[in-house]
N, C-alpha and C. Protein backbone atom coordinates (compact mmCIF):
# COMPACT_ATOMS: atom_id res chain seq x y z
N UNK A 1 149.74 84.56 129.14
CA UNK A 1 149.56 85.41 130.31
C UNK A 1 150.15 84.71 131.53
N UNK A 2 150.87 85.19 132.46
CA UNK A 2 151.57 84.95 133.59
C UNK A 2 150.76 84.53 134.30
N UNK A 3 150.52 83.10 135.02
CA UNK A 3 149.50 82.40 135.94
C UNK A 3 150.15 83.15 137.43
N UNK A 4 149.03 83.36 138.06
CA UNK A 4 148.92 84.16 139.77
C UNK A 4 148.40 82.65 140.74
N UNK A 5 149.68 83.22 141.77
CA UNK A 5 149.71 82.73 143.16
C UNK A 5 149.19 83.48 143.71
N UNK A 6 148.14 82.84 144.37
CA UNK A 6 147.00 83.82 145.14
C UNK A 6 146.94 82.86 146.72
N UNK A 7 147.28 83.92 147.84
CA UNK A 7 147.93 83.14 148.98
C UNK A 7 146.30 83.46 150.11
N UNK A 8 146.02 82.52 150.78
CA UNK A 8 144.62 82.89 151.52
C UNK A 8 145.23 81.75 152.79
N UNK A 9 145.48 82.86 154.25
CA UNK A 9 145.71 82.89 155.15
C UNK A 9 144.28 81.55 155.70
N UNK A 10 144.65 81.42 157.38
CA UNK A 10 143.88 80.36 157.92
C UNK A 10 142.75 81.46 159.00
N UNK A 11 141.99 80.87 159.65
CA UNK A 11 141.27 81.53 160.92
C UNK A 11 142.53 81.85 161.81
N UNK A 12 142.51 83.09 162.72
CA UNK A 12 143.10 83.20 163.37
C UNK A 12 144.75 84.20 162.91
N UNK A 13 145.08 83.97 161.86
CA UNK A 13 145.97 84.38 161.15
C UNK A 13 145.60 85.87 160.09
N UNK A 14 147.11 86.05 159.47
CA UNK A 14 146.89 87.42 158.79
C UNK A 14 147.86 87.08 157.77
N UNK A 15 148.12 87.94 156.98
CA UNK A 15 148.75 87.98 155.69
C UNK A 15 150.10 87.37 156.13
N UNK A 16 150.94 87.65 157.20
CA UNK A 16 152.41 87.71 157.85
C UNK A 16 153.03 86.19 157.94
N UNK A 17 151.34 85.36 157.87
CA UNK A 17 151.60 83.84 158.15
C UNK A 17 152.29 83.31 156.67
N UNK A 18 152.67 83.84 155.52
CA UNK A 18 153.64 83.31 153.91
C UNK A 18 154.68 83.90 154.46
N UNK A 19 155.29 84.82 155.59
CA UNK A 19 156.48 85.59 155.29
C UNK A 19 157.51 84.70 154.86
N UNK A 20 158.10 83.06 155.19
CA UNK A 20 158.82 82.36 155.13
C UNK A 20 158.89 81.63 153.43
N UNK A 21 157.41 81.83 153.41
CA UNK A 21 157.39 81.18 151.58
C UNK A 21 157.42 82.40 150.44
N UNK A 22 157.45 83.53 150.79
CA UNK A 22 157.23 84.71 149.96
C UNK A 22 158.26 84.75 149.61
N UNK A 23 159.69 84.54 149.90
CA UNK A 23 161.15 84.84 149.29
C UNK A 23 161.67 83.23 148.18
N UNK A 24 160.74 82.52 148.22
CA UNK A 24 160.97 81.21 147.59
C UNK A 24 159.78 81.30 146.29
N UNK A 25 159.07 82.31 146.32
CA UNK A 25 158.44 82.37 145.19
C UNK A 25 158.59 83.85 144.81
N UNK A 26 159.84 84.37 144.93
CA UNK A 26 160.61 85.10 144.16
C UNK A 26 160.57 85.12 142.49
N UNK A 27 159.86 86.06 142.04
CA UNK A 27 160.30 86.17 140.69
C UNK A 27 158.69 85.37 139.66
N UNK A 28 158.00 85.05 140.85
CA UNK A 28 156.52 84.82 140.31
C UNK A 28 155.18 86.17 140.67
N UNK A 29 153.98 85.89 139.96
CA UNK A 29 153.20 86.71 139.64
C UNK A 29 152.25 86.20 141.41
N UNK A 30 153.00 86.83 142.67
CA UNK A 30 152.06 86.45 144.14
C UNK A 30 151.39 87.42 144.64
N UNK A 31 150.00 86.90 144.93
CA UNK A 31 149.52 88.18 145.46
C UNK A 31 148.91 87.37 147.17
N UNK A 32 149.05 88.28 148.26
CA UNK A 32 149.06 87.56 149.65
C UNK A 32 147.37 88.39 149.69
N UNK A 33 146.42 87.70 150.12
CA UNK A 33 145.20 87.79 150.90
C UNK A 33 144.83 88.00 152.25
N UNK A 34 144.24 88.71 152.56
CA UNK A 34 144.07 88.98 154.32
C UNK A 34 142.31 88.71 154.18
N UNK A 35 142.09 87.90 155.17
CA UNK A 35 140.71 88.06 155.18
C UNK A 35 140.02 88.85 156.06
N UNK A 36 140.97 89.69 157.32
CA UNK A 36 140.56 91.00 157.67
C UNK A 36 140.21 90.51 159.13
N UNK A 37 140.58 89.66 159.54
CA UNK A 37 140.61 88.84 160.74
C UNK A 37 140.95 90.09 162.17
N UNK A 38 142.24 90.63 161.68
CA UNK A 38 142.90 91.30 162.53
C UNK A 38 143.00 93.20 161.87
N UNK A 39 142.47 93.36 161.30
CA UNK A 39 142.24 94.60 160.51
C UNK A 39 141.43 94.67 159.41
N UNK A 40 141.64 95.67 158.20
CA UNK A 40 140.99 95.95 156.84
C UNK A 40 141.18 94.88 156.08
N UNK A 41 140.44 93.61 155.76
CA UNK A 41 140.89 93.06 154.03
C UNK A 41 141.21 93.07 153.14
N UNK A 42 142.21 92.26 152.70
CA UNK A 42 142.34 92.61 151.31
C UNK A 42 142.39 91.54 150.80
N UNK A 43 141.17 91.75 149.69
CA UNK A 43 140.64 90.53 148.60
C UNK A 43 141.57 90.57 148.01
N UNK A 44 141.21 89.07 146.78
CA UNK A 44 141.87 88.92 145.79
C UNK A 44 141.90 90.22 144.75
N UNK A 45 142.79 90.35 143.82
CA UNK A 45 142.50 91.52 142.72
C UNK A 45 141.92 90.56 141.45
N UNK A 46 140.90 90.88 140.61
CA UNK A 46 140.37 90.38 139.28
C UNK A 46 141.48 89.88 138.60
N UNK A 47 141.15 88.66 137.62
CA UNK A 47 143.10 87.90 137.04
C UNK A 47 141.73 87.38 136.16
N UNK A 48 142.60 87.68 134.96
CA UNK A 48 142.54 86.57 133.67
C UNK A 48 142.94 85.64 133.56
N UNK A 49 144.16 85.42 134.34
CA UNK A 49 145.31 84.56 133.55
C UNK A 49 144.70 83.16 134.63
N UNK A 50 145.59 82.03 134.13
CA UNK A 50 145.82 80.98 134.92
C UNK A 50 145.80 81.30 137.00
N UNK A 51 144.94 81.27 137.56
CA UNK A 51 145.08 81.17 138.96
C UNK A 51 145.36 80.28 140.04
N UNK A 52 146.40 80.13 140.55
CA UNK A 52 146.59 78.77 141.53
C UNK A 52 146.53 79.74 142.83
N UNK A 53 145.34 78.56 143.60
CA UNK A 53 144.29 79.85 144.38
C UNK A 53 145.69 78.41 145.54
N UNK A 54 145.79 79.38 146.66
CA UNK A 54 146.79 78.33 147.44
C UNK A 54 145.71 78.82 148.82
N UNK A 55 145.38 77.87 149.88
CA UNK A 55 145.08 78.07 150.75
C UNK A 55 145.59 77.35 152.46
N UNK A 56 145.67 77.91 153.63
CA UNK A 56 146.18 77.19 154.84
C UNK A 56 145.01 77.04 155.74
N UNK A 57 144.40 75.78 155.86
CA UNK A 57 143.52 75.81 156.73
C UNK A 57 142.09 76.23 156.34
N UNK A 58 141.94 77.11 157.13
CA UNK A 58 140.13 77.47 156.78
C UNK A 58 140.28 78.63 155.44
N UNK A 59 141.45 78.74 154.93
CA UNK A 59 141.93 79.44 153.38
C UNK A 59 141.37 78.60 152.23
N UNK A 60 141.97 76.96 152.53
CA UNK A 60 141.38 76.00 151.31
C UNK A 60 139.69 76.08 151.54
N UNK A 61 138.97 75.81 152.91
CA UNK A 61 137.79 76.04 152.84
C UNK A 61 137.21 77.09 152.10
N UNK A 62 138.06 78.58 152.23
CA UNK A 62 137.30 80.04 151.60
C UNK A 62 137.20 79.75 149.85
N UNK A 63 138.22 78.69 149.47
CA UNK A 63 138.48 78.55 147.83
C UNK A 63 137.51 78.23 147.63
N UNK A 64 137.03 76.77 148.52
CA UNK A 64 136.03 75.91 147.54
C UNK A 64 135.11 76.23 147.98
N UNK A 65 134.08 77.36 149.23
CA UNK A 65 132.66 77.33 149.61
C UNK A 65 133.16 78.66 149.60
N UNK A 66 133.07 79.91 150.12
CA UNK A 66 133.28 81.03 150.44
C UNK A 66 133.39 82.12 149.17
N UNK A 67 133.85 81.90 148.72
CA UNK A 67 134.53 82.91 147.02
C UNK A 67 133.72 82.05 145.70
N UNK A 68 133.76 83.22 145.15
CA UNK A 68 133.21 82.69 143.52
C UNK A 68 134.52 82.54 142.53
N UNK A 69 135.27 83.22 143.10
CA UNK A 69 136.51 83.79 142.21
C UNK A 69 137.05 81.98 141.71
N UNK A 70 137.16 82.35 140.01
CA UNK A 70 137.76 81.32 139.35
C UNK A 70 139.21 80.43 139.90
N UNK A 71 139.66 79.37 140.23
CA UNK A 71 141.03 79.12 140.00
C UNK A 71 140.88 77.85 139.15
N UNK A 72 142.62 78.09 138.52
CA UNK A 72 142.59 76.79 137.81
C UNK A 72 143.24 75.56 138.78
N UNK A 73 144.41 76.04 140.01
CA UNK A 73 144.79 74.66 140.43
C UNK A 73 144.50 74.89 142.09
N UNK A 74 144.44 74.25 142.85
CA UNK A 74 144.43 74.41 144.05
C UNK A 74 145.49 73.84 144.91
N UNK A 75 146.31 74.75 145.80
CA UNK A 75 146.66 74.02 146.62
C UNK A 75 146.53 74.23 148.63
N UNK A 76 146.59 72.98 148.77
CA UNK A 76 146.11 72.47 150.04
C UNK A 76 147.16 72.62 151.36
N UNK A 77 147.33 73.91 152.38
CA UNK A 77 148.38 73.53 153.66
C UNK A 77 147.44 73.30 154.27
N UNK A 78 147.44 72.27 155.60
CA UNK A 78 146.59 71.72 156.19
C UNK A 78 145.42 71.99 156.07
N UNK A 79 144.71 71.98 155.07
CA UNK A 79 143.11 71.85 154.88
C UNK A 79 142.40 71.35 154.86
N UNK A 80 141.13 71.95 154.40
CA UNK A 80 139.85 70.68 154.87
C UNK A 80 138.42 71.34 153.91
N UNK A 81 137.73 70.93 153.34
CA UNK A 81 136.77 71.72 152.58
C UNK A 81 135.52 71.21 153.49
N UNK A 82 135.88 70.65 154.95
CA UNK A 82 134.53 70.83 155.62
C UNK A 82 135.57 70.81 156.54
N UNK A 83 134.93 71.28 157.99
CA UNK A 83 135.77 71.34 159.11
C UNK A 83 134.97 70.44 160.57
N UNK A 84 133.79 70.29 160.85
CA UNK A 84 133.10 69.80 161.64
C UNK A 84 132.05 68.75 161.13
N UNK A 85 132.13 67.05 161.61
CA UNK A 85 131.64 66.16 161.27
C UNK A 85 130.17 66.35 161.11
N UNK A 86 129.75 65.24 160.35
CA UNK A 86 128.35 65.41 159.75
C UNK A 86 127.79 63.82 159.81
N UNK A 87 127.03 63.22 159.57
CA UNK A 87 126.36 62.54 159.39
C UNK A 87 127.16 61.63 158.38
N UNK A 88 127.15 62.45 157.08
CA UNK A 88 127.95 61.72 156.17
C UNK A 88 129.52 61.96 155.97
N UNK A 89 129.75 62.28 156.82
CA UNK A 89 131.65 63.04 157.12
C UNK A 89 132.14 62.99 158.06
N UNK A 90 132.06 61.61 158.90
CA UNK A 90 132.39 61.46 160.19
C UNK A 90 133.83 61.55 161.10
N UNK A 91 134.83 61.75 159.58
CA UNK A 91 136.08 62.55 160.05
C UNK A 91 136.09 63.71 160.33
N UNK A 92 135.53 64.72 160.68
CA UNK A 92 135.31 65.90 160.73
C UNK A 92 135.88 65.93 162.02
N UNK A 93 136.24 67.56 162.83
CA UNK A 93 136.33 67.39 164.12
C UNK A 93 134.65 67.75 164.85
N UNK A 94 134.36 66.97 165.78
CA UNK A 94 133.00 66.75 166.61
C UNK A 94 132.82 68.12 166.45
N UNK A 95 131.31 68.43 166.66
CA UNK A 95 130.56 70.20 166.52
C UNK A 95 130.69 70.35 167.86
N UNK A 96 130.54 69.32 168.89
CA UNK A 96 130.75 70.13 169.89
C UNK A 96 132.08 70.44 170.55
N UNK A 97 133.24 70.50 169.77
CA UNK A 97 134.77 71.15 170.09
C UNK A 97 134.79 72.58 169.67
N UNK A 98 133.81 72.64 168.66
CA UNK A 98 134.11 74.00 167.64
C UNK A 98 132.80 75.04 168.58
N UNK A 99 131.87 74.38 169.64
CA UNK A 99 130.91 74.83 169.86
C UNK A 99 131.17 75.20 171.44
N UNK A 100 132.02 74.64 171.96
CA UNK A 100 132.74 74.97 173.24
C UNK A 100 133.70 76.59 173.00
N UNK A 101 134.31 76.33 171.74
CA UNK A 101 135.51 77.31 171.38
C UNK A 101 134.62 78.43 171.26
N UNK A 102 133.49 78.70 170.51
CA UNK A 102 132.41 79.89 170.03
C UNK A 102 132.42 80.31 171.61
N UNK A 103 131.56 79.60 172.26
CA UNK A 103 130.94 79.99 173.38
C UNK A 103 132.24 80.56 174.33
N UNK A 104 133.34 80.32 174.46
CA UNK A 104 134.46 80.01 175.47
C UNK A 104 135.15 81.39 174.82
N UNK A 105 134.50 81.97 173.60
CA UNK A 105 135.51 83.04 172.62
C UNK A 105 134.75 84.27 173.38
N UNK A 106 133.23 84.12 173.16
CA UNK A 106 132.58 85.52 173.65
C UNK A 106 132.89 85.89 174.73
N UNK A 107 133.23 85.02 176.17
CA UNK A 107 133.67 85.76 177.59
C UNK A 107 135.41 86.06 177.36
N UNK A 108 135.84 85.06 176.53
CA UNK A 108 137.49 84.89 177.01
C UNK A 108 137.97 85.05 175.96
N UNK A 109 138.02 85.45 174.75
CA UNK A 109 138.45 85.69 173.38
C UNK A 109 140.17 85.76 173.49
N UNK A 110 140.89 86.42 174.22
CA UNK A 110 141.92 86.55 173.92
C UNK A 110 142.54 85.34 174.84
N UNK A 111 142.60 84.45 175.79
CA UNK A 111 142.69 82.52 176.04
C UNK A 111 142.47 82.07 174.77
N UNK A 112 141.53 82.18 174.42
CA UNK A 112 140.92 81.32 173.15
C UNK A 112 141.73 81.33 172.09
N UNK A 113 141.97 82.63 171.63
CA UNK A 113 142.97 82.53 170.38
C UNK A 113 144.33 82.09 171.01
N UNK A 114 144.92 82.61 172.26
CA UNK A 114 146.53 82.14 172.53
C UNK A 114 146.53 80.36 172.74
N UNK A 115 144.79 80.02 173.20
CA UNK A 115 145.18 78.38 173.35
C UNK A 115 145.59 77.94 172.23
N UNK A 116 144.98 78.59 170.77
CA UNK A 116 144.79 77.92 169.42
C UNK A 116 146.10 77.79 168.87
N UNK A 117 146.51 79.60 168.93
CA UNK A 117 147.96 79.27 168.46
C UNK A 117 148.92 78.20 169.05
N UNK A 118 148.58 78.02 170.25
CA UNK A 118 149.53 77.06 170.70
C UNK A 118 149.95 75.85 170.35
N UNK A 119 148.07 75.44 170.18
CA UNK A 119 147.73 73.99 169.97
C UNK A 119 148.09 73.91 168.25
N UNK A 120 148.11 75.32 167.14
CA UNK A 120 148.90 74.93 166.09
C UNK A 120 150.41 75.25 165.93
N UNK A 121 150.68 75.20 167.30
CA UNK A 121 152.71 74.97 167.05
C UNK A 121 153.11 76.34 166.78
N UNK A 122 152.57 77.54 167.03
CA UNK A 122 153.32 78.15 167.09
C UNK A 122 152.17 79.55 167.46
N UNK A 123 153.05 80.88 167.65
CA UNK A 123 152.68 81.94 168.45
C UNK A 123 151.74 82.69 166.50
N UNK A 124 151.15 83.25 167.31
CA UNK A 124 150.38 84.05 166.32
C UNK A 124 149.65 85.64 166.39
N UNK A 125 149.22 86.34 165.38
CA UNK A 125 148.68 87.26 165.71
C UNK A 125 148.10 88.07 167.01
N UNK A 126 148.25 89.01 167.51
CA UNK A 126 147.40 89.34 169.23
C UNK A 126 146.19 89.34 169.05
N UNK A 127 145.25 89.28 169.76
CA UNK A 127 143.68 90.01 170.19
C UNK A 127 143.22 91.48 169.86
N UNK A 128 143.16 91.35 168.19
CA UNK A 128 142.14 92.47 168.13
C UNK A 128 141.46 93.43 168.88
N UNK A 129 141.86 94.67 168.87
CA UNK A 129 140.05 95.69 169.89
C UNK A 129 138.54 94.96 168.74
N UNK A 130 138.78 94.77 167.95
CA UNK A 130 137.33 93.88 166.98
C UNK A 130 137.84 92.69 167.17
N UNK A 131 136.92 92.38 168.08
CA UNK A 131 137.02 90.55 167.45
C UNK A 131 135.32 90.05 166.76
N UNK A 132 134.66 90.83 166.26
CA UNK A 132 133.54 90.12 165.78
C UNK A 132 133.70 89.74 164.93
N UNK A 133 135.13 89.93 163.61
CA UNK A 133 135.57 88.78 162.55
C UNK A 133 135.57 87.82 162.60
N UNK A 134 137.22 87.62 163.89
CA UNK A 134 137.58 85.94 164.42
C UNK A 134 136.11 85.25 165.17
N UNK A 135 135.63 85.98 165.74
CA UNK A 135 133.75 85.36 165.92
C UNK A 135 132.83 84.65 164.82
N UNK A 136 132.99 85.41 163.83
CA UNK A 136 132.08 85.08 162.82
C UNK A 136 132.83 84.09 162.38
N UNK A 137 134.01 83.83 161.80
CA UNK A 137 135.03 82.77 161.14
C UNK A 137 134.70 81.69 161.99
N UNK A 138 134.61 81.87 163.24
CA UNK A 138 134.46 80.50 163.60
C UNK A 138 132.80 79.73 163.68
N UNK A 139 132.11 80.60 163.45
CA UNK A 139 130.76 80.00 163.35
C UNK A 139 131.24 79.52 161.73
N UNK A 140 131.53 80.25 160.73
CA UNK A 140 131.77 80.10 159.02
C UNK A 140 132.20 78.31 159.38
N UNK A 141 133.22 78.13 160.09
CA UNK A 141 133.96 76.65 160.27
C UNK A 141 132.75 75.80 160.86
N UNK A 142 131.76 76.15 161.25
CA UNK A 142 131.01 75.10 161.71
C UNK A 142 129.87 74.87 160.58
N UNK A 143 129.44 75.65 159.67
CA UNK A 143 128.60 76.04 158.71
C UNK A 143 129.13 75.76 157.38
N UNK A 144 129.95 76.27 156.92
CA UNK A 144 130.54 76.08 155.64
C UNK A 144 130.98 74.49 155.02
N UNK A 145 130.54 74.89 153.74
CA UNK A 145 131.09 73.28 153.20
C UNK A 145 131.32 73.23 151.77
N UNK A 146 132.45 73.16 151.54
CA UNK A 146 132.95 72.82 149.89
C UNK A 146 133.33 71.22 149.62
N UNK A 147 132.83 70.16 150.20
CA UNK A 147 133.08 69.12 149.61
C UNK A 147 132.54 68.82 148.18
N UNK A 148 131.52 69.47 147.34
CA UNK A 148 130.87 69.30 146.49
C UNK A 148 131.81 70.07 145.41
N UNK A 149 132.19 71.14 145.94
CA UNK A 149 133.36 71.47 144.66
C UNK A 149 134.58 70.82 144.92
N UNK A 150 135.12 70.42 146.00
CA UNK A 150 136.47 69.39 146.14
C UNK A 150 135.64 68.29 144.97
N UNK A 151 135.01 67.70 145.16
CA UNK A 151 134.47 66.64 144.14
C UNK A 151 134.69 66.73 143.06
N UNK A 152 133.98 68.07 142.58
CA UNK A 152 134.18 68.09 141.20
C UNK A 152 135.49 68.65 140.52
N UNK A 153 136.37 68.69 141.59
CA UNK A 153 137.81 69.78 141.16
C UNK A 153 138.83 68.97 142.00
N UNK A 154 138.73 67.39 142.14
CA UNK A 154 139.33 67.02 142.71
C UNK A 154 141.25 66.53 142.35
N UNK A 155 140.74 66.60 140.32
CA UNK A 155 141.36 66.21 139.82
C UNK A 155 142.97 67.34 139.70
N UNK A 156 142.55 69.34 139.99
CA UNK A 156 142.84 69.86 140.12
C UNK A 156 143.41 70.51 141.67
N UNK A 157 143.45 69.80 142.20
CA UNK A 157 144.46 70.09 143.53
C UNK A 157 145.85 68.79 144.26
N UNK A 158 146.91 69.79 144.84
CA UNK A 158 147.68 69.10 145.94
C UNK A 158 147.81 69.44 146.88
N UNK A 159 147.40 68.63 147.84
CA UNK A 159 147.24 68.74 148.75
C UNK A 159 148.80 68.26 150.16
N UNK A 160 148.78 69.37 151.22
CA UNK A 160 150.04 68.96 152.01
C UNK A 160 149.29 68.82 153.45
N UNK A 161 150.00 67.56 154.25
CA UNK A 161 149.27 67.94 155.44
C UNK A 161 150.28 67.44 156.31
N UNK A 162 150.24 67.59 157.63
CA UNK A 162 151.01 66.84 158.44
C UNK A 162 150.42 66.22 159.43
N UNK A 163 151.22 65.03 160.12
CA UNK A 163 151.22 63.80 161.06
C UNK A 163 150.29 64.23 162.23
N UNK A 164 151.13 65.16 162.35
CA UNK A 164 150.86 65.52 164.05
C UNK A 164 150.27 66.93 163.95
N UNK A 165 149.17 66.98 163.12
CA UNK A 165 148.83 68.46 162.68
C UNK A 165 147.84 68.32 164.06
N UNK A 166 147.31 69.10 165.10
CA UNK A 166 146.47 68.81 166.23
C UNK A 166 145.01 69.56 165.82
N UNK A 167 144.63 70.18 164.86
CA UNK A 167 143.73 70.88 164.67
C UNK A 167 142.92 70.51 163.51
N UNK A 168 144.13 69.51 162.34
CA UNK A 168 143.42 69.21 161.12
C UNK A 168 143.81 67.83 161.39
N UNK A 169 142.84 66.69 162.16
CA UNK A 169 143.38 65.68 162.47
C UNK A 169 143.96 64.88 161.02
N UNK A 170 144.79 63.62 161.23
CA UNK A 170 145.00 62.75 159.95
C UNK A 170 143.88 62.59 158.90
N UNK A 171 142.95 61.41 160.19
CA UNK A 171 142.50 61.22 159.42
C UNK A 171 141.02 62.21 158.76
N UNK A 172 141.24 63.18 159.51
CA UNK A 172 139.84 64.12 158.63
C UNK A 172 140.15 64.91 156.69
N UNK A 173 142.12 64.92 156.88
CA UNK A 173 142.72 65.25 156.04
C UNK A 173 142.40 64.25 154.80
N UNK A 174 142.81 62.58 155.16
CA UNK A 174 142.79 61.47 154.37
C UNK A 174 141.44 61.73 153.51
N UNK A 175 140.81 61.59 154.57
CA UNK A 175 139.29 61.63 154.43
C UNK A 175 138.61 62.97 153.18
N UNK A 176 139.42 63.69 153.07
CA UNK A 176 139.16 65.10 152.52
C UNK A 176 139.90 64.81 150.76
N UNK A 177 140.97 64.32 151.25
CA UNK A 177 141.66 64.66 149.75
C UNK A 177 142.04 63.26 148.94
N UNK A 178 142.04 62.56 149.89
CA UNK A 178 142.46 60.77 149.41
C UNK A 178 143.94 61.03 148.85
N UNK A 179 143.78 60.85 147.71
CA UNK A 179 144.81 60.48 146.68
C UNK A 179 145.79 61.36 146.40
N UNK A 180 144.84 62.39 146.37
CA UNK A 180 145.70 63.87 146.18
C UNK A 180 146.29 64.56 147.45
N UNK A 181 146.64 63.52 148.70
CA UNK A 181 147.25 64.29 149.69
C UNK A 181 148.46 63.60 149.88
N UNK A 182 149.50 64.45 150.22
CA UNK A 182 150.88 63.89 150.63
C UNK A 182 151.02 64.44 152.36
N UNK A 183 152.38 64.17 153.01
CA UNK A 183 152.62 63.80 153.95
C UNK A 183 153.67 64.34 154.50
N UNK A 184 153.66 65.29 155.19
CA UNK A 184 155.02 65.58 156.19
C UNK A 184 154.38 65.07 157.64
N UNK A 185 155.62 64.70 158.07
CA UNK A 185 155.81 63.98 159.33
C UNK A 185 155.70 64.49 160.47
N UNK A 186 156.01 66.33 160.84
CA UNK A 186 156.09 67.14 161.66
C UNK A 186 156.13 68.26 160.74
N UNK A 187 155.07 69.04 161.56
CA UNK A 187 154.92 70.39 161.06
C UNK A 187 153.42 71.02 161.54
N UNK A 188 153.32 70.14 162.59
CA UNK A 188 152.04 70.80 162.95
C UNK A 188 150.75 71.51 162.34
N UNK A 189 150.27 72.47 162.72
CA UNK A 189 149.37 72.91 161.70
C UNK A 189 149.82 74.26 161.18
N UNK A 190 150.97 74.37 161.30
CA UNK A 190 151.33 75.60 160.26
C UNK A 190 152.91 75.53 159.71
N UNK A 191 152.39 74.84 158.39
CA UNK A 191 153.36 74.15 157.47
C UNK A 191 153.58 75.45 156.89
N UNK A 192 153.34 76.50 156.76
CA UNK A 192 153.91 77.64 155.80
C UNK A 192 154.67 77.91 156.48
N UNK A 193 154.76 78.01 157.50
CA UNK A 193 156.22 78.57 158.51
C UNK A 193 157.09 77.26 159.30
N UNK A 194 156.62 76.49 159.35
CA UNK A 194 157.60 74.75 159.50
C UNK A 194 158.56 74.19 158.42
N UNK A 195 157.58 74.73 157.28
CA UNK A 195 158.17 73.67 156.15
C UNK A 195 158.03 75.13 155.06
N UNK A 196 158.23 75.87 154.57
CA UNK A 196 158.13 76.96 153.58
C UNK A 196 158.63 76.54 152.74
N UNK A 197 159.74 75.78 152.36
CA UNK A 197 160.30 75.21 151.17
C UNK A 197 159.40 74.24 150.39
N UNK A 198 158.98 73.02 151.26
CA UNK A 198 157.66 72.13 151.08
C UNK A 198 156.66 72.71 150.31
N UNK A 199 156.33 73.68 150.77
CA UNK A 199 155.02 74.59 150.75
C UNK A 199 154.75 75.21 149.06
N UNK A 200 156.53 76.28 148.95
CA UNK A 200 156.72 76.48 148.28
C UNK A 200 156.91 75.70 146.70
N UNK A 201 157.93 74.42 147.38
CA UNK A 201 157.77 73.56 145.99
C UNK A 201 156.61 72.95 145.69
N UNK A 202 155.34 72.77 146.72
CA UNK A 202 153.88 72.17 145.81
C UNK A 202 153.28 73.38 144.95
N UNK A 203 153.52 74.91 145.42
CA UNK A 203 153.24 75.84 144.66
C UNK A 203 153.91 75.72 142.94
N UNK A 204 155.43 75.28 142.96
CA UNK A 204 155.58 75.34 141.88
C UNK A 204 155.68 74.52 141.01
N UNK A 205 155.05 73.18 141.57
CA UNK A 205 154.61 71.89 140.95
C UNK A 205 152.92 72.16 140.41
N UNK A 206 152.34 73.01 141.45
CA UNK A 206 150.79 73.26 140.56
C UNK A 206 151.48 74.17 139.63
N UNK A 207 152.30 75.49 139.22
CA UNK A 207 152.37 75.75 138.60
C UNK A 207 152.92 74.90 136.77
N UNK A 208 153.68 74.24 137.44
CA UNK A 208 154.21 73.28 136.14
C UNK A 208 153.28 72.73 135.30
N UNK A 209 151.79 72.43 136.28
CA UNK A 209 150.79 71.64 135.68
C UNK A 209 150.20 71.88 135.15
N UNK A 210 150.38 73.60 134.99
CA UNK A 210 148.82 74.27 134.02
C UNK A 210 149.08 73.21 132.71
């Protein structure tokens, strides 16, 4: 059975954020995810086959805490399977950055998202008439936590991150994936549209691995 690329967008973003890697995985079984940020969702569809669940950002978080849905490989654009430090996760970014942004979203929502895109290198989606999605997503980032399935599925992911990513610091990345993370130099925090080739060839290196 034909193994599925299953693509899961970041906070802030919509399906439009693969347009650059979607023509490089030409001729494979891809299906693109919206988590409904900026309109209607669209989930994954049910798969038998082999799944390489690919995620950008708070996407790798939805794999490993958020969804039940099976995959066999994972891969990692700037991700993090926790996003805000803890006690025992002190790479995290501080709760109170993510707790300024909540509060700073309900009066000023549309600043808030244009600061973000900025601060990840590039322009993004507009301001919703609903923003109680991008609201809720960002409380999900302060709450959510898949380090316990990164643990046990550690052996099954690759992970990509970059230098100067400003949102997924270094070292919270290091800290997240160890062994299983590699390294671009520039590319800010949105390597699917910096680097799409990159992106694309770790897609078809998890595929090689089933």
């Amino acid at each position: 059975m034909k193994p599925r690329i299953t693509l899961v967008h970041g906070w802030s973003y919509d399906a439009s954020l693969w347009r650059e890697v979607l023509p490089l995985l030409a001729g494979l079984d891809v299906e693109v995810v919206d988590l409904g940020f900026f309109g209607t969702p669209a989930l994954p569809r049910p798969c038998e086959a082999p799944r390489i669940a690919v995620g950008h950002s708070m996407g790798v978080l939805w794999w490993l805490a958020l969804t039940d849905l099976p995959w066999t490989k994972l891969v990692s654009l700037n991700g993090f399977p926790r996003f805000t430090a803890t006690p025992d996760f002190p790479a995290g970014v501080a709760p109170r950055v993510l707790d300024r942004m909540i509060k700073r979203f309900a009066v000023a929502p549309a600043a808030v998202l244009a600061d973000f895109h900025t601060a990840c290198g590039g322009a993004g989606p507009a301001l919703p008439a609903d923003t109680a999605p991008l609201a809720a997503g960002l409380r999900t980032l302060g709450e959510a936590d898949g380090r316990a399935m990164l643990a046990d599925r550690l052996d099954d992911v690759l992970a990509l991150a970059a230098r100067d990513d400003a949102i997924v610091p270094a070292a919270l990345a290091e800290a997240a994936f160890g062994p299983r993370l590699e390294w671009i130099a520039q590319g800010s925090h949105l390597l699917p549209l910096a680097h799409p080739q990159a992106c694309a060839h770790l897609n078809r290196r998890a595929l090689e691995s089933l």
